[in-house]
Protein backbone atom coordinates (compact mmCIF):
# COMPACT_ATOMS: atom_id res chain seq x y z
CA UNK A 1 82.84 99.06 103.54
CA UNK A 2 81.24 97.28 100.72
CA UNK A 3 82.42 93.89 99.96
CA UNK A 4 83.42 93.05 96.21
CA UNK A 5 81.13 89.67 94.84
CA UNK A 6 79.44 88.78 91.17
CA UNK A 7 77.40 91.67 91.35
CA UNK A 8 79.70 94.54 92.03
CA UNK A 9 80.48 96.92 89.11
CA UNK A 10 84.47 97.72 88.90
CA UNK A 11 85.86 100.03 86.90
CA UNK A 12 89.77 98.99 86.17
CA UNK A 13 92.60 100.98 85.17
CA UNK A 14 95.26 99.29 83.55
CA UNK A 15 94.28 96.31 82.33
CA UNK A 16 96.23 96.03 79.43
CA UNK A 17 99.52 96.08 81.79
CA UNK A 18 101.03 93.17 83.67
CA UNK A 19 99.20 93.97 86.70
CA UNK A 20 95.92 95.60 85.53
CA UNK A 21 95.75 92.70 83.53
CA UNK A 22 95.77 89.48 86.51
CA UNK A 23 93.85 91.93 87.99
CA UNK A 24 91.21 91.51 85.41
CA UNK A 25 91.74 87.79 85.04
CA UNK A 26 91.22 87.49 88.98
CA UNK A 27 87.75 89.90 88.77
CA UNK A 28 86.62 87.38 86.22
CA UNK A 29 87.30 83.98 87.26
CA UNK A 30 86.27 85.18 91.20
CA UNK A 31 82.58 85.81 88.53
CA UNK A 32 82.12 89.74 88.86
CA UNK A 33 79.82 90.34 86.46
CA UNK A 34 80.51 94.30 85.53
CA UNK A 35 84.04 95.49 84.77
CA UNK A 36 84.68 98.39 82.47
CA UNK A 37 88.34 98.27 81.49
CA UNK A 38 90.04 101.79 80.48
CA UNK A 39 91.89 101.60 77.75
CA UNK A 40 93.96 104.57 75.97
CA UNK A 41 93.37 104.55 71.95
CA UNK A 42 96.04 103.21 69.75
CA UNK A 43 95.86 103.34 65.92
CA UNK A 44 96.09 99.73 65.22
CA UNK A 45 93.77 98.07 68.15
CA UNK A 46 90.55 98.95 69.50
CA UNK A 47 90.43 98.73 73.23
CA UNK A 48 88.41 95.61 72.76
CA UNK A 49 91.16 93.70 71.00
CA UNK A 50 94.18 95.06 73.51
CA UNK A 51 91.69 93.49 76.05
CA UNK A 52 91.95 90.35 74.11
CA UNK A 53 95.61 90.50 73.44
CA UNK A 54 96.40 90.79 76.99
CA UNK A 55 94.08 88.23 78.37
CA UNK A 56 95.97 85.62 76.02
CA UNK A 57 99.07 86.80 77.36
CA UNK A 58 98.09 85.67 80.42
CA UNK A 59 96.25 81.92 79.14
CA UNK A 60 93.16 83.24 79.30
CA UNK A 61 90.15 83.86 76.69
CA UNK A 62 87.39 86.01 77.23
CA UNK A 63 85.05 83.72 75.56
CA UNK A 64 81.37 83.89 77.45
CA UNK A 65 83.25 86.89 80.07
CA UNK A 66 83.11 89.26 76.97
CA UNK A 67 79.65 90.02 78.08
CA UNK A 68 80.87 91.42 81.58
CA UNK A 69 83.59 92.97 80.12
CA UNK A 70 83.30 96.71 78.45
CA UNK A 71 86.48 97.71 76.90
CA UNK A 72 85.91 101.70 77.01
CA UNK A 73 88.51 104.03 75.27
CA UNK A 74 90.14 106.34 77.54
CA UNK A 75 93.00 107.84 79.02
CA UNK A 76 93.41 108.65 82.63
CA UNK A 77 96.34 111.84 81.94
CA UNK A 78 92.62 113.52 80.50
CA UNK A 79 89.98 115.64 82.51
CA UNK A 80 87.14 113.24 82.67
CA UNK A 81 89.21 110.05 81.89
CA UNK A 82 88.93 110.89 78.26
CA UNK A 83 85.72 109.16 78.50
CA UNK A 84 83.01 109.68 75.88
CA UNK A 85 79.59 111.00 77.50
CA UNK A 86 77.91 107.50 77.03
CA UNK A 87 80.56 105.28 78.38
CA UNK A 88 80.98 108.73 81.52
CA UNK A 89 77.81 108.44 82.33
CA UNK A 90 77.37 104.70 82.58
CA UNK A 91 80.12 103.89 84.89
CA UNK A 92 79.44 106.76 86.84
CA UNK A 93 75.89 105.19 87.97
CA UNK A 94 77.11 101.86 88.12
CA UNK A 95 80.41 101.52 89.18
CA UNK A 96 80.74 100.34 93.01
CA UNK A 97 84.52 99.96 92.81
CA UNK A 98 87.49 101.61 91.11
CA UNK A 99 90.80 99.92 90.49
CA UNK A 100 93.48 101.85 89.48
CA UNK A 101 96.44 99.46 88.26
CA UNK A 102 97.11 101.97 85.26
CA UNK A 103 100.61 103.76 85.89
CA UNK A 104 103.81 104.69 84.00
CA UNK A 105 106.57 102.56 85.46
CA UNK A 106 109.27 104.05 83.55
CA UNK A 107 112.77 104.73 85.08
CA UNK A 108 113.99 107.16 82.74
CA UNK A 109 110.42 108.80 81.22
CA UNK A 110 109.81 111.64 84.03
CA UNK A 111 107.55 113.50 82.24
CA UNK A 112 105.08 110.20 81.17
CA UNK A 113 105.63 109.19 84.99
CA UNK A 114 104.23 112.75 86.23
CA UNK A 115 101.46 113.30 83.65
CA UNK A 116 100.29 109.61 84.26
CA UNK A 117 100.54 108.91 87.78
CA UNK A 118 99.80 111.88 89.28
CA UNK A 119 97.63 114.20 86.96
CA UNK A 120 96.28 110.79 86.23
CA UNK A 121 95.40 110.21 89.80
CA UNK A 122 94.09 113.55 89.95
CA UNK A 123 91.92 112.67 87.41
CA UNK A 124 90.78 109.55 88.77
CA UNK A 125 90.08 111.04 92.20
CA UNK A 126 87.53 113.62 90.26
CA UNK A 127 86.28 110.91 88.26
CA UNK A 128 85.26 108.84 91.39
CA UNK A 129 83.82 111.91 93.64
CA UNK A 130 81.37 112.14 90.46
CA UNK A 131 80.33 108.78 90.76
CA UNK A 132 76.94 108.29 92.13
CA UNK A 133 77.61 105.06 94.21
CA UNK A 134 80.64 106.46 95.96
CA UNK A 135 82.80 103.37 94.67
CA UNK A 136 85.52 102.24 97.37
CA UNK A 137 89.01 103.21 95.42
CA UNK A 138 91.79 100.77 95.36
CA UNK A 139 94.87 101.61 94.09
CA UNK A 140 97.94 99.73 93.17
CA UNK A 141 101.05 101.52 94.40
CA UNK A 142 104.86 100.52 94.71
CA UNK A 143 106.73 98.74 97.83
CA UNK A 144 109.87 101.28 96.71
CA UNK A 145 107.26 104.32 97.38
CA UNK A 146 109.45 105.41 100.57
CA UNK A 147 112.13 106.68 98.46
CA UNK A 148 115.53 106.29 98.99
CA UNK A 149 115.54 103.86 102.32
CA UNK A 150 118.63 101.53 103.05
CA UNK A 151 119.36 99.34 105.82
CA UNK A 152 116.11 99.27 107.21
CA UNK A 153 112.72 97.26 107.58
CA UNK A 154 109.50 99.18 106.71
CA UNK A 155 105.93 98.60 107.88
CA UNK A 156 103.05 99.69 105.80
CA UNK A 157 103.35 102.91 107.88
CA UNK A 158 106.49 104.14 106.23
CA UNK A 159 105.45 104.10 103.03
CA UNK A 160 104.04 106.75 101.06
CA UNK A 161 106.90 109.15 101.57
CA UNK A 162 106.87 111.84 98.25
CA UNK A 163 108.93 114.39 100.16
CA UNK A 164 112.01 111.68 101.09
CA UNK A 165 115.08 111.41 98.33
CA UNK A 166 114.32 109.07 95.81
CA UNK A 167 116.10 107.31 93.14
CA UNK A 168 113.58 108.15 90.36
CA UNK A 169 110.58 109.96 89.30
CA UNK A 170 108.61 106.85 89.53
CA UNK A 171 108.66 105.95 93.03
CA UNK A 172 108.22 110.12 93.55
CA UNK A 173 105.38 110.06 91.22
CA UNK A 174 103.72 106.82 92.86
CA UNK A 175 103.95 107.96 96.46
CA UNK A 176 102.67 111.55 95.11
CA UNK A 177 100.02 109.40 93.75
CA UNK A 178 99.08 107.60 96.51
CA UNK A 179 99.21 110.58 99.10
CA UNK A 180 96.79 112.26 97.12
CA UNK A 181 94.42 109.72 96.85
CA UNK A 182 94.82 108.87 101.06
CA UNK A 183 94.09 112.78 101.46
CA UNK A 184 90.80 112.78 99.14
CA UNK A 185 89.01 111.21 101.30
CA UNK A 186 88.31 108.42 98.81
């Protein structure tokens, strides 16, 4: 299993979220020295400046780090990432990990919760099969991922449970997530 250090490549998911986004800060100030941060388009930002935006949010400037980091427009609910062909082909020779922090972690937004997490997972897991290096996959679930459990103390093994009642889409849609990436072989 490779080990992550300053020279690995990462390609991150969801940086511009709470998670994704310490995630980021961590990669940077450990001194990885490739990251290419997915980030879906919005009208008034380029991914570059939501990358900035967030960092401050969490303290942090980019500063001399801009270098390592490559702000790509994308969106993970699209066949190929939404990636353009420059930025596709590029992180699919480089990258020797993937991060995927990106997820909808609404309550009440079903749909967003099934077309990001888990037609965004199966997007992911295509992406990654493509990539030349065979990049280890990490992926950032949710402890509530066993569904509707009371009373009771889980291990790691009980987790993962998409079949079990739960109390929203989201856990649903994370554990769906997550069992399809354990199954890919990724």
């Amino acid at each position: 299993m490779p080990a992550l250090d300053r020279d690995s490549r990462v390609l991150l998911t969801g940086a511009t979220g709470l998670i994704g986004g310490e995630v980021l800060r961590a990669l940077l100030d450990f001194g990885v020295r490739e990251v290419w941060t997915l980030v879906r388009p919005e009208e008034q930002s380029t991914p570059a400046g939501r990358i900035v935006v967030r960092m401050r949010r969490s303290g942090a400037e980019l500063n001399g780090a801009a270098d390592f980091v490559h702000a790509v427009a994308g969106d993970m609910r699209s066949v190929g990432l939404g990636l353009s062909a420059d930025d596709t082909e590029r992180i699919r020779s480089a990258s020797d990990f993937v991060i995927h922090c990106g997820g909808e972690t609404s309550f009440i937004r079903d749909a967003e919760c099934v077309d990001t997490n888990i037609v965004g997972m199966q997007n992911l897991i295509d992406f990654a099969w493509r990539c030349e290096r065979g990049p280890l996959t990490l992926y950032v679930s949710t402890a509530a991922n066993s569904g509707a459990v009371t009373h009771a103390c889980l291990r790691e093994d009980d987790g993962c449970k998409p079949d079990n009642d739960h109390h929203n889409e989201y856990t649903r849609s994370k554990a769906v997530a997550e069992r399809m990436l354990l199954d890919s072989g990724l």
